[in-house]
Protein backbone atom coordinates (compact mmCIF):
# COMPACT_ATOMS: atom_id res chain seq x y z
CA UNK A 1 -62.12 -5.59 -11.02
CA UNK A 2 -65.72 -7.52 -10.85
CA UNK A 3 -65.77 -10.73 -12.63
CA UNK A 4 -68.60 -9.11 -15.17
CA UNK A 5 -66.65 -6.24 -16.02
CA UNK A 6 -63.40 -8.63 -16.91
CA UNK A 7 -66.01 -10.31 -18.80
CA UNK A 8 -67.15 -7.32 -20.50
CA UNK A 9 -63.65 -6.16 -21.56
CA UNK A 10 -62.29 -9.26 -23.19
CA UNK A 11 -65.64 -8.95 -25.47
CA UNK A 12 -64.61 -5.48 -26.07
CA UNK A 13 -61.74 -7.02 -28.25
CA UNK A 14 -64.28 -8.33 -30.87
CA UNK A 15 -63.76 -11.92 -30.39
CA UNK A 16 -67.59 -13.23 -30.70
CA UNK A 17 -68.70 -15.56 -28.39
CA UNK A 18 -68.85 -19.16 -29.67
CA UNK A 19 -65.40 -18.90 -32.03
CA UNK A 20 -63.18 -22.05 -31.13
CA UNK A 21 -60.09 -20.93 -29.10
CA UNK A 22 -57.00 -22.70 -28.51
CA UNK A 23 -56.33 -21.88 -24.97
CA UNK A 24 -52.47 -22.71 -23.65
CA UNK A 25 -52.82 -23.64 -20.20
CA UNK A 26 -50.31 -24.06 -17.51
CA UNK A 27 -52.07 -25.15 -14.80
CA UNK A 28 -51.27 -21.58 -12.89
CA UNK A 29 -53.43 -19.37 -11.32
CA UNK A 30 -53.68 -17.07 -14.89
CA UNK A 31 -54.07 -19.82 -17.60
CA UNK A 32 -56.77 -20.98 -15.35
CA UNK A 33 -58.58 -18.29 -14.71
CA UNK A 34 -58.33 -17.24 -18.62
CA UNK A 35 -60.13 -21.12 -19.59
CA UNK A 36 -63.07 -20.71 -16.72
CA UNK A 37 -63.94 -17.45 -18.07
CA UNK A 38 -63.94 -18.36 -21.45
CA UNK A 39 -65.51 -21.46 -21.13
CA UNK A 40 -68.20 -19.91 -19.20
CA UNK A 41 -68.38 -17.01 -21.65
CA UNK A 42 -69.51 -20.10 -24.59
CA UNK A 43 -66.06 -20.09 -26.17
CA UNK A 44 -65.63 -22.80 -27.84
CA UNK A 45 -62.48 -24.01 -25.87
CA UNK A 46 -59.21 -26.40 -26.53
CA UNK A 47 -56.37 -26.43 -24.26
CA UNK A 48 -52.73 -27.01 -25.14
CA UNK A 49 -50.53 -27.87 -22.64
CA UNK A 50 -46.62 -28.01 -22.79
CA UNK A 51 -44.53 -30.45 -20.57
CA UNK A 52 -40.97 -29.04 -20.85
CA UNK A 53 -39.86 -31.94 -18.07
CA UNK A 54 -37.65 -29.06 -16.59
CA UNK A 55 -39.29 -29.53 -12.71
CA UNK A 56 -39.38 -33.05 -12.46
CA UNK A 57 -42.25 -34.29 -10.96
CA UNK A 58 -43.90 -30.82 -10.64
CA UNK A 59 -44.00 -30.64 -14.25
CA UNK A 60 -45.65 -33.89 -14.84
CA UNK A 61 -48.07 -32.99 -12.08
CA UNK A 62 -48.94 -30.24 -13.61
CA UNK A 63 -49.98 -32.29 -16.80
CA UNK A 64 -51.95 -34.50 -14.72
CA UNK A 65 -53.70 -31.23 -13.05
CA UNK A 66 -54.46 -29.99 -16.36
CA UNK A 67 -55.78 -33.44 -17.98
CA UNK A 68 -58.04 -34.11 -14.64
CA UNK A 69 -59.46 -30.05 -14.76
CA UNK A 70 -60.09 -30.43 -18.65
CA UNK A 71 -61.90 -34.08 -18.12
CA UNK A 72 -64.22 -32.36 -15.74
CA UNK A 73 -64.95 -29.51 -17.62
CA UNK A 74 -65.46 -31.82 -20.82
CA UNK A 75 -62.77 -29.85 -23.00
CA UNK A 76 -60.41 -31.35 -25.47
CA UNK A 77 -56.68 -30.90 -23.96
CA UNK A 78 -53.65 -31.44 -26.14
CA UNK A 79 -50.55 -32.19 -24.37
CA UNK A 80 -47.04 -32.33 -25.89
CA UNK A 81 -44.27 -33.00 -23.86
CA UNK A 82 -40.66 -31.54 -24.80
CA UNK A 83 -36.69 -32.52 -23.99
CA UNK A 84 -36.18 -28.54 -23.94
CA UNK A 85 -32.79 -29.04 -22.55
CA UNK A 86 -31.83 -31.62 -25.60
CA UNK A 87 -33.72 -28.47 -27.84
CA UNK A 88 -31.51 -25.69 -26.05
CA UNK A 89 -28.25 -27.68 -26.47
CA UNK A 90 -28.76 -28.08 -30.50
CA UNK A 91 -29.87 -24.73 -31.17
CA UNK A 92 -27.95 -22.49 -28.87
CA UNK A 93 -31.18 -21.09 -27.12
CA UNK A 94 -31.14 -20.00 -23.50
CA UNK A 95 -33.45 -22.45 -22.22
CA UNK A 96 -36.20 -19.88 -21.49
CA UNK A 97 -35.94 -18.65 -25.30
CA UNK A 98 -35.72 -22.30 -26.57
CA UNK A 99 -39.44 -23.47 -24.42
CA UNK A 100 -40.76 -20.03 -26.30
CA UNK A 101 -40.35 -21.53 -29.48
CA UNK A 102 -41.16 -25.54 -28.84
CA UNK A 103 -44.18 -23.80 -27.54
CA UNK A 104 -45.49 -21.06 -30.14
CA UNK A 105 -44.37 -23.39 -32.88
CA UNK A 106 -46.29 -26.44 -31.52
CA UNK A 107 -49.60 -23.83 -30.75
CA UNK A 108 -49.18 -22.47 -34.10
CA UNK A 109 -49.20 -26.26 -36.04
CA UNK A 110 -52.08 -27.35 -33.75
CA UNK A 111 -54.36 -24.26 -33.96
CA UNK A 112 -54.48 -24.92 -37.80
CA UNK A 113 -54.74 -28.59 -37.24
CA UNK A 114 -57.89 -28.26 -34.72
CA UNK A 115 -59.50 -25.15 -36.54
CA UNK A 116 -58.96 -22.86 -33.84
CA UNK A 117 -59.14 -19.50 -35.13
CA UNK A 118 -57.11 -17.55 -32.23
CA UNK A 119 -54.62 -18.98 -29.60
CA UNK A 120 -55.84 -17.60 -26.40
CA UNK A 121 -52.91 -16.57 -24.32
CA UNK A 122 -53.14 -15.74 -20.19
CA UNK A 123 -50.79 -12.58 -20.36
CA UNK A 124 -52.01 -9.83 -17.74
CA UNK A 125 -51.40 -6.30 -17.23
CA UNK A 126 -48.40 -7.15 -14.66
CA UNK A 127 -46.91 -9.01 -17.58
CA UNK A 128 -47.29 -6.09 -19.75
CA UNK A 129 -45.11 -3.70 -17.25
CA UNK A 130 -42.73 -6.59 -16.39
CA UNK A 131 -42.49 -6.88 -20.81
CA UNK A 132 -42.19 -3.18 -21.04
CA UNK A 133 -39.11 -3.25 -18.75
CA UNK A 134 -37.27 -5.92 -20.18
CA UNK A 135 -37.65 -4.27 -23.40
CA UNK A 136 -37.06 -0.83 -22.75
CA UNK A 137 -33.75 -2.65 -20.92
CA UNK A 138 -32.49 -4.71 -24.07
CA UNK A 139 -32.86 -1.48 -26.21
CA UNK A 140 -35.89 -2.76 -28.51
CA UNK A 141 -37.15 0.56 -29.19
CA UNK A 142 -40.58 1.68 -29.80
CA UNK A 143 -42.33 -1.40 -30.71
CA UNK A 144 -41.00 -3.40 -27.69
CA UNK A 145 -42.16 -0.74 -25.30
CA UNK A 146 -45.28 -0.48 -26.85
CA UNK A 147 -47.20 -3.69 -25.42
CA UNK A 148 -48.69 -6.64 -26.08
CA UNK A 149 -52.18 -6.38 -27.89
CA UNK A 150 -55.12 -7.86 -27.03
CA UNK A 151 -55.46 -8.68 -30.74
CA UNK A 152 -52.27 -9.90 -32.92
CA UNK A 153 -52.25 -11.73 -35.68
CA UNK A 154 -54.13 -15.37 -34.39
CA UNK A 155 -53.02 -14.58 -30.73
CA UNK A 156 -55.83 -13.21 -28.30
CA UNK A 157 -54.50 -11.98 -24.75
CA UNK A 158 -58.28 -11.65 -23.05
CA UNK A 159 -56.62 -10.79 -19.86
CA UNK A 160 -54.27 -8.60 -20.85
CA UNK A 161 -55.54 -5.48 -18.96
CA UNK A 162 -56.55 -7.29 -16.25
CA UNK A 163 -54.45 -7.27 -12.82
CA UNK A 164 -52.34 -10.49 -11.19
CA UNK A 165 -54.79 -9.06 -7.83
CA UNK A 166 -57.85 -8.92 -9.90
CA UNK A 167 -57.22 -13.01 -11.40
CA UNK A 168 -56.04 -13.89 -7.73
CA UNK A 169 -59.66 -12.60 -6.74
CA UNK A 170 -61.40 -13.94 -9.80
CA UNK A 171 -59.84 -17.22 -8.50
CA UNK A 172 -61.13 -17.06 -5.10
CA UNK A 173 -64.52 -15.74 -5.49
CA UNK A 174 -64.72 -18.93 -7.80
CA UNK A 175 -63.22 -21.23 -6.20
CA UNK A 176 -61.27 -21.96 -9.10
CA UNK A 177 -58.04 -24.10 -8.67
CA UNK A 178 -54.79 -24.17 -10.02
CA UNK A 179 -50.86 -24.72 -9.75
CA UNK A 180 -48.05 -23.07 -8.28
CA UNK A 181 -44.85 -23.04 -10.45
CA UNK A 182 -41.99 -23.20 -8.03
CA UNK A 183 -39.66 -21.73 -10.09
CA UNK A 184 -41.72 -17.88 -9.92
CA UNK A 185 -40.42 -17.90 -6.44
CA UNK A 186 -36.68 -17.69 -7.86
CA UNK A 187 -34.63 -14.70 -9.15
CA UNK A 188 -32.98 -16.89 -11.52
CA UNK A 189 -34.59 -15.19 -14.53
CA UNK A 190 -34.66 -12.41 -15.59
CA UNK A 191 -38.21 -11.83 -15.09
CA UNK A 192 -38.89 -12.94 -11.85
CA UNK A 193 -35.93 -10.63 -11.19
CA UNK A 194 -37.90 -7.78 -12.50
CA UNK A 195 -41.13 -9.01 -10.60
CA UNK A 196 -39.65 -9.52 -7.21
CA UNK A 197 -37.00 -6.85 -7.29
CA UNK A 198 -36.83 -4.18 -9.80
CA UNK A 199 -40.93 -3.56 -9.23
CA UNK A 200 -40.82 -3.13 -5.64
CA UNK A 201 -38.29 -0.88 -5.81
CA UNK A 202 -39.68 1.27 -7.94
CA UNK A 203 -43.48 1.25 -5.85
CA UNK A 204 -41.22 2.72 -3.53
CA UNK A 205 -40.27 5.30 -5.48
CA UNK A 206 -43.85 6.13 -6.35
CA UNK A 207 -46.63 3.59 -5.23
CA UNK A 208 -48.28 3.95 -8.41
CA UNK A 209 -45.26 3.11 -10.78
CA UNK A 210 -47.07 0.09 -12.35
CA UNK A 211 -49.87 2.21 -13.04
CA UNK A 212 -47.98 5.03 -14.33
CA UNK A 213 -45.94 2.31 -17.01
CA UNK A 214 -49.06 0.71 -18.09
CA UNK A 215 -50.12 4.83 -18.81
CA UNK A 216 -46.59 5.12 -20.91
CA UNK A 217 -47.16 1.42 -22.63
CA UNK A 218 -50.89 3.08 -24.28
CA UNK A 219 -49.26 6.24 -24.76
CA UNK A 220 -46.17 3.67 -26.69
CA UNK A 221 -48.38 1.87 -28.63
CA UNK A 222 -50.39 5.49 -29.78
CA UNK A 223 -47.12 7.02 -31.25
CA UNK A 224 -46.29 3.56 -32.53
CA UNK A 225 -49.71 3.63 -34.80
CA UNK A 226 -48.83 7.24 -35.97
CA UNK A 227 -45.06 6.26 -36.94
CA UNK A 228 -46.28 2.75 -38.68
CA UNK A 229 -48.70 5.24 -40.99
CA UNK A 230 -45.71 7.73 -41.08
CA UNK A 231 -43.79 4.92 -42.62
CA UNK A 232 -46.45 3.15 -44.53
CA UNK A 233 -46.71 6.86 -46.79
CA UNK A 234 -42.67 7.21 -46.98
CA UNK A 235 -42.43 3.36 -48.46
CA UNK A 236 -45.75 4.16 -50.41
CA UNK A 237 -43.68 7.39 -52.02
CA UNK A 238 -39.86 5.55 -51.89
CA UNK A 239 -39.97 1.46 -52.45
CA UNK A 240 -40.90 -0.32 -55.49
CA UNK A 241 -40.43 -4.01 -56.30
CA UNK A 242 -40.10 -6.17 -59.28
CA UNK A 243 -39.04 -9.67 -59.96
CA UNK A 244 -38.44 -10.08 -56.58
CA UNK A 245 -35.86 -7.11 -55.98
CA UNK A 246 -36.92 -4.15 -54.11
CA UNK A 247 -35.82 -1.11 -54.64
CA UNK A 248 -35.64 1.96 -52.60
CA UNK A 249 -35.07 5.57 -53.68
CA UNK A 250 -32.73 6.79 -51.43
CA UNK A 251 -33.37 10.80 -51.63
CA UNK A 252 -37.37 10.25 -50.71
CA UNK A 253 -35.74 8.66 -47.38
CA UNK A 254 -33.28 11.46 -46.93
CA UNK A 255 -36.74 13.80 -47.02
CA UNK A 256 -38.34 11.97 -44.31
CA UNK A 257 -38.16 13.56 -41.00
CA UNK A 258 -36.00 10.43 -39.46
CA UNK A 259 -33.96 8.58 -42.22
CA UNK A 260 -32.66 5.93 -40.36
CA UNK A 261 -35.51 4.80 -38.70
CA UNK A 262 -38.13 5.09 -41.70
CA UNK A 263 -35.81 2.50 -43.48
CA UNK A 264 -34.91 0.48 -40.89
CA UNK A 265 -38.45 0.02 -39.94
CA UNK A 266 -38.99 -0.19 -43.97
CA UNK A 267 -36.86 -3.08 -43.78
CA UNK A 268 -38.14 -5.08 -41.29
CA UNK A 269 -41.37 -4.73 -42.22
CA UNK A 270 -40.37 -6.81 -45.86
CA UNK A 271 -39.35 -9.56 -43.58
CA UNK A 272 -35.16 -8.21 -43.43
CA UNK A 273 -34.01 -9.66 -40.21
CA UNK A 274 -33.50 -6.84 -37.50
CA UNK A 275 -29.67 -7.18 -37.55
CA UNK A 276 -29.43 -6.64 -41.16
CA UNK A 277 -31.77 -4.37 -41.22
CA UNK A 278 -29.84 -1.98 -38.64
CA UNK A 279 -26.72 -2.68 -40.22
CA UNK A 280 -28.60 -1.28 -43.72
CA UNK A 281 -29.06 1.99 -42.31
CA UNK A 282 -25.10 2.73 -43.19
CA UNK A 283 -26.13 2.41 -46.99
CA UNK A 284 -28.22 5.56 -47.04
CA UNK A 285 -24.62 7.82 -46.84
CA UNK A 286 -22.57 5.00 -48.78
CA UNK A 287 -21.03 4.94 -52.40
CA UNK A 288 -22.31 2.92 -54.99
CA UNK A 289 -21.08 -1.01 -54.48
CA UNK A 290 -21.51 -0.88 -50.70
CA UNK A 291 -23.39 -3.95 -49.36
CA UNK A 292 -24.48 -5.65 -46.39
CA UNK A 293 -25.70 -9.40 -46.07
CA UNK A 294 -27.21 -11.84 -43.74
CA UNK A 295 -28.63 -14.87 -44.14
CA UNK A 296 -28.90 -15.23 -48.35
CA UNK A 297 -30.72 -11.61 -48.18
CA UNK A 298 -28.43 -9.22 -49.98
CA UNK A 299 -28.83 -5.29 -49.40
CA UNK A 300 -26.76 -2.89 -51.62
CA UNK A 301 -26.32 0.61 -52.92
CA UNK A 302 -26.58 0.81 -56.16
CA UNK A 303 -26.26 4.70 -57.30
CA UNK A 304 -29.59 6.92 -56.16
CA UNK A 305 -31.18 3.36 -55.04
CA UNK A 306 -30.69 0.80 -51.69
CA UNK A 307 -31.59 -2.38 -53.12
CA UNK A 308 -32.80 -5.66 -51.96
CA UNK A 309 -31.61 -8.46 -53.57
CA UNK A 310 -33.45 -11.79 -53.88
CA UNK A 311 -32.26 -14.58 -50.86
CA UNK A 312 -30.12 -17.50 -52.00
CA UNK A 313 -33.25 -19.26 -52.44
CA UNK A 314 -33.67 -17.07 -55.49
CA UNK A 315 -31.49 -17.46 -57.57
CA UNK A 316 -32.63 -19.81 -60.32
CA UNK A 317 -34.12 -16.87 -62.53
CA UNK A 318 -36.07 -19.11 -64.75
CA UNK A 319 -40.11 -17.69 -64.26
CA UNK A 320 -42.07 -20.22 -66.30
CA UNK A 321 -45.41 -18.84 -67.84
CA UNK A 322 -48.36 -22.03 -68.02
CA UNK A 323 -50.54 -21.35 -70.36
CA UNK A 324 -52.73 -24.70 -69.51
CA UNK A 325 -52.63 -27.24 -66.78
CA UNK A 326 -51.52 -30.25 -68.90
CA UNK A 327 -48.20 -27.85 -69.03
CA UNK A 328 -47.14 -28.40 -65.67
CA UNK A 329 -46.05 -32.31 -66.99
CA UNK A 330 -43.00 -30.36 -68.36
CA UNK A 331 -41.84 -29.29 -64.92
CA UNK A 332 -42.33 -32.49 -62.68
CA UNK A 333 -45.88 -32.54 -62.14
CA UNK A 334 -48.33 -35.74 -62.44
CA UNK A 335 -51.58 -33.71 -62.99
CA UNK A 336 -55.15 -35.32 -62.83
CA UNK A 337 -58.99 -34.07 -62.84
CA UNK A 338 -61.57 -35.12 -60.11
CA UNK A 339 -65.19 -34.24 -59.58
CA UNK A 340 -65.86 -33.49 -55.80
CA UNK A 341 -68.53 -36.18 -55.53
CA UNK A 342 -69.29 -39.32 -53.11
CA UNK A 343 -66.30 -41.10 -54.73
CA UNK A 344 -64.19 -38.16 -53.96
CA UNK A 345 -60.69 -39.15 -52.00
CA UNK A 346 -58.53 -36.75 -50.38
CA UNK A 347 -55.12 -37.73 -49.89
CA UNK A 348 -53.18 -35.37 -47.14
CA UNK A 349 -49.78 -35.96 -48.73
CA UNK A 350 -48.09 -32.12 -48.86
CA UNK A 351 -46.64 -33.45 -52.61
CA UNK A 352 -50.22 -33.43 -53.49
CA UNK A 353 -52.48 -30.06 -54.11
CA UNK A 354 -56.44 -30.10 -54.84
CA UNK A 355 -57.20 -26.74 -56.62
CA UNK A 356 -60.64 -25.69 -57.26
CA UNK A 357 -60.70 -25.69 -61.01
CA UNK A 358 -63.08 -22.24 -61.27
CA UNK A 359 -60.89 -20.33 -58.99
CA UNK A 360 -57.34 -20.50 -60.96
CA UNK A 361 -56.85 -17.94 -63.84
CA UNK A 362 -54.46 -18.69 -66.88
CA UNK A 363 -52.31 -17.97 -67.82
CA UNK A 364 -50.13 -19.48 -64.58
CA UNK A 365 -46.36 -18.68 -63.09
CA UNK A 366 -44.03 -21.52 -62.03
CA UNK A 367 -41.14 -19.71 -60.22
CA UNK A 368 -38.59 -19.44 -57.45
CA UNK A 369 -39.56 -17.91 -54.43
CA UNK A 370 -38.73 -14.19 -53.79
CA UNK A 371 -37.88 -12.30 -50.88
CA UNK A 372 -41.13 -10.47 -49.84
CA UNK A 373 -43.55 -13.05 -51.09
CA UNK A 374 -46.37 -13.71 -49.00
CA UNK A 375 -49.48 -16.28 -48.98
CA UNK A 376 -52.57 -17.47 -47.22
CA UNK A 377 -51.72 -20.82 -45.65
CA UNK A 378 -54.42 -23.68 -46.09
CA UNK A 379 -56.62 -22.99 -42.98
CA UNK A 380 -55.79 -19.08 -41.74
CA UNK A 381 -57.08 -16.33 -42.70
CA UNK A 382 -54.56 -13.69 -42.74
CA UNK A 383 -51.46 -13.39 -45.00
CA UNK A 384 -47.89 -14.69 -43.63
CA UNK A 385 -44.68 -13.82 -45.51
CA UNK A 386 -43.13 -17.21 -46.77
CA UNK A 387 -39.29 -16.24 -44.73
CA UNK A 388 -41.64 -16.49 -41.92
CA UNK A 389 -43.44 -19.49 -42.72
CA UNK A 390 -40.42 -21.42 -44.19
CA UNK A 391 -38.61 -20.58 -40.26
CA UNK A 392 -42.03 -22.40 -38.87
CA UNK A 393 -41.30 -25.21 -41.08
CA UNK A 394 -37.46 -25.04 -40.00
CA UNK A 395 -36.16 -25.12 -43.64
CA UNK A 396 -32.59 -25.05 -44.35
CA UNK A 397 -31.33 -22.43 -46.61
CA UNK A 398 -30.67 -25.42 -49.08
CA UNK A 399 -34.15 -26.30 -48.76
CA UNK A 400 -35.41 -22.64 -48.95
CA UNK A 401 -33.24 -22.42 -52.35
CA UNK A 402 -35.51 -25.35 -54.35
CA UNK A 403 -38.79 -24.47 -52.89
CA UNK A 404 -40.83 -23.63 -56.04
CA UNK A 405 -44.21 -21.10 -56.39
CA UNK A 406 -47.11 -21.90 -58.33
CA UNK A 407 -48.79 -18.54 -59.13
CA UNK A 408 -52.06 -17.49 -60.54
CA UNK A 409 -53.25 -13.94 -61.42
CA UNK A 410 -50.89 -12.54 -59.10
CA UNK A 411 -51.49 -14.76 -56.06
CA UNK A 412 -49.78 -17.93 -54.88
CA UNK A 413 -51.26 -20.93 -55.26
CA UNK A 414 -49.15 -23.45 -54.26
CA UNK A 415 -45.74 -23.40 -52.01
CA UNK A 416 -45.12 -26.61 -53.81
CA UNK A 417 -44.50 -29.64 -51.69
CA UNK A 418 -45.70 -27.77 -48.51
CA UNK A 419 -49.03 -25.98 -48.32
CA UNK A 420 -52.10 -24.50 -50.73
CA UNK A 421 -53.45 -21.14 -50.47
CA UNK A 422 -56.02 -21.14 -48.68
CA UNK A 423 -58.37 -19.38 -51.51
CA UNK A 424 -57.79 -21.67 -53.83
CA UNK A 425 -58.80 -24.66 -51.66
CA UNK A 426 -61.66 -27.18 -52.56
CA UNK A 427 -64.99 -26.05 -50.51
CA UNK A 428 -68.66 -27.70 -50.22
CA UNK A 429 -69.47 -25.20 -53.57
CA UNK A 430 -66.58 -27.00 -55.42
CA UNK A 431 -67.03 -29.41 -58.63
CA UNK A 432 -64.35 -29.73 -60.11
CA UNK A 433 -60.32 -30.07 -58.75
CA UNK A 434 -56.98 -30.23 -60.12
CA UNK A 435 -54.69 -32.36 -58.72
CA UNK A 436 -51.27 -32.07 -58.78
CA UNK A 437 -48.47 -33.92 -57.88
CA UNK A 438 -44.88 -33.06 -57.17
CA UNK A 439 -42.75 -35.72 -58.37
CA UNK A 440 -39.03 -33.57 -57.75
């Protein structure tokens, strides 16, 4: 594939030139194709670079590789470097799942920190059939067979449908340089065993078998659309929600053409962890009183209805209506006015929110958190469900239980000691600000 027409594809995703990227970089032959391409394409490019120290020397000469490239091409580069092994050891992880998450979580926390509105990922299409094995190997149904996006959520894969053959030409044509990763020779994981074994035998099979699963992974991720609308209309017609409990009228499932997969998907899509979520599916023939349970979340049968109890995080019931600021004193707050002006001073403390006075409606809701509640956090733009966010932030479940919501009109203001909504933040139209203090 010519150089312009990778070019032209990755703008076919919508990403305009000029938006600032976060761009992980290895120092291998795809992460540094993906950053000369971009750059040159007038993305506004920083790289973030993880040392896992698992190779040694390799690894730190890979950091050096990457500082030195960045340097010369005059582009910020981030570098954290991790004891993944020490990580691995305290969490369980295999160490391959436990660099996934020191990695996403770190890209994640810097993105917002640096402004970046995507993270710009080197995934290609080989990855995508090597993926769609693995998955369609560990039994993750539809959604794992149905490939990684170009566009999801902040992450941007602009290679993604580009060939390892067309980058290793991109690279040569250009001249571009980069670092071999010893370990991609080994069948140690599983992988590379997929890439140097289970692929070649099946080219033999039929030469165009990578081809032929990157055909199956659209045709995936086409039925996957149709079956997330399917779904979207049964939970539209079946689930309701109040006070934090959800509800679920179980004959309205029973009518769907596939029970047990509209509700587990129904499920996991309110943030139920997959486990539970297949373990649920049992309720849908069960007797009133039946129950299943999983990390504080609570799923039951309760006559015609599956319900979804509120997490162990919930379960102070007190909801607290404010029908002024100066009310908040009541409940641990230290609450002050400021005019945005020269004298204006910001102080970063999470204990401290800055709420543009004009964009809060009265009356307001001090509260628990519930299951299913979701917020803008303070510089993104999309909504993230607060189990997810609160996993980012590696809360305990006895931390999750005192977290406390400051509502207005509906929407969250505050996760209280942690982050502001981002549409509620000060901005260069603001006056005046509340600010509030958590003093619990």
């Amino acid at each position: 594939m010519q150089k312009t027409k990778v070019k032209e594809l990755i703008m076919s995703y919508g990403v305009p030139k000029g938006t600032r990227l976060l761009c992980a970089v290895s120092g291998g032959i795809d992460s540094m194709v993906m950053l000369s391409l971009l750059n040159e394409m007038n993305y506004e490019c920083v790289v973030a670079h993880c040392n896992f120290r698992l190779r040694g020397d390799e690894s730190d000469g890979d950091e050096q590789f990457v500082r030195e490239m960045c340097e010369k091409m005059y582009i910020p580069c981030f570098v954290n470097t991790f004891d993944t092994h020490k990580f691995a050891d305290e969490t369980g992880l295999s160490i391959q799942m436990a660099a996934r998450k020191l990695r996403y979580d770190w890209f994640y926390e810097l993105a917002e920190k640096e402004n970046c509105s995507y993270i710009a990922l080197a995934h290609n299409s080989d990855d995508q059939v090597e993926t769609a094995i693995l998955n369609f190997a560990r039994g993750t149904g539809i959604r794992g067979v149905s490939g990684m996006k170009p566009l999801a959520g902040k992450l941007f894969r602009p290679l993604i449908e580009v060939s390892r053959a067309d980058i290793v030409q991109i690279s040569t044509e250009d001249n571009i340089p980069f670092h071999n990763d010893s370990t991609n020779a080994t069948t140690k994981y599983a992988r590379n065993k997929v890439r140097h074994l289970v692929i070649p035998l099946l080219e033999e099979i039929n030469v165009a078998a990578k081809e032929n699963i990157l055909k199956s992974v659209s045709y995936f991720a086409e039925t996957e659309r149709i079956m997330n609308d399917y779904v979207r209309r049964a939970k539209e017609a079946a689930m309701s929600s109040s006070n934090g409990l959800l509800r679920i009228d179980v004959a309205k499932i029973m009518q769907t053409a596939a029970p047990s997969t509209v509700l587990f998907e129904m499920l996991i899509g309110e943030g139920v962890p997959k486990p539970l979520a297949s373990e649920s599916v049992c309720l849908l023939e069960a007797q009133t009183g039946r129950k299943c349970e999983m990390d504080g979340v609570e799923i039951v049968r309760n006559r015609e209805y599956i319900e979804v109890q509120k997490s162990v995080g919930e379960n102070d019931e007190s909801v607290v209506t404010v029908n002024a600021i100066g009310e908040l004193k009541k409940y641990g707050f230290e609450i002050s006015f400021a005019y945005c002006d020269d004298d204006f001073v910001f102080d970063k403390n999470p204990q401290v929110a800055y709420i543009d006075v004009k964009k809060l409606k009265f009356p307001l809701t001090l509260r628990k958190w519930n299951f299913g509640d979701k917020f803008m956090p303070l510089g993104m733009k999309g909504m993230r469900k607060l189990s997810d966010f609160f996993k980012d932030e590696k809360l305990s479940q006895a931390e999750k239980s005192n977290v406390r919501i400051l509502e207005s009109d509906g929407k969250i203001v505050w996760v209280v000691g942690m982050r502001i909504d981002e549409r509620f933040k000060f901005d260069k139209d603001t006056k005046e600000v509340y600010v509030l203090k958590n003093k619990q």
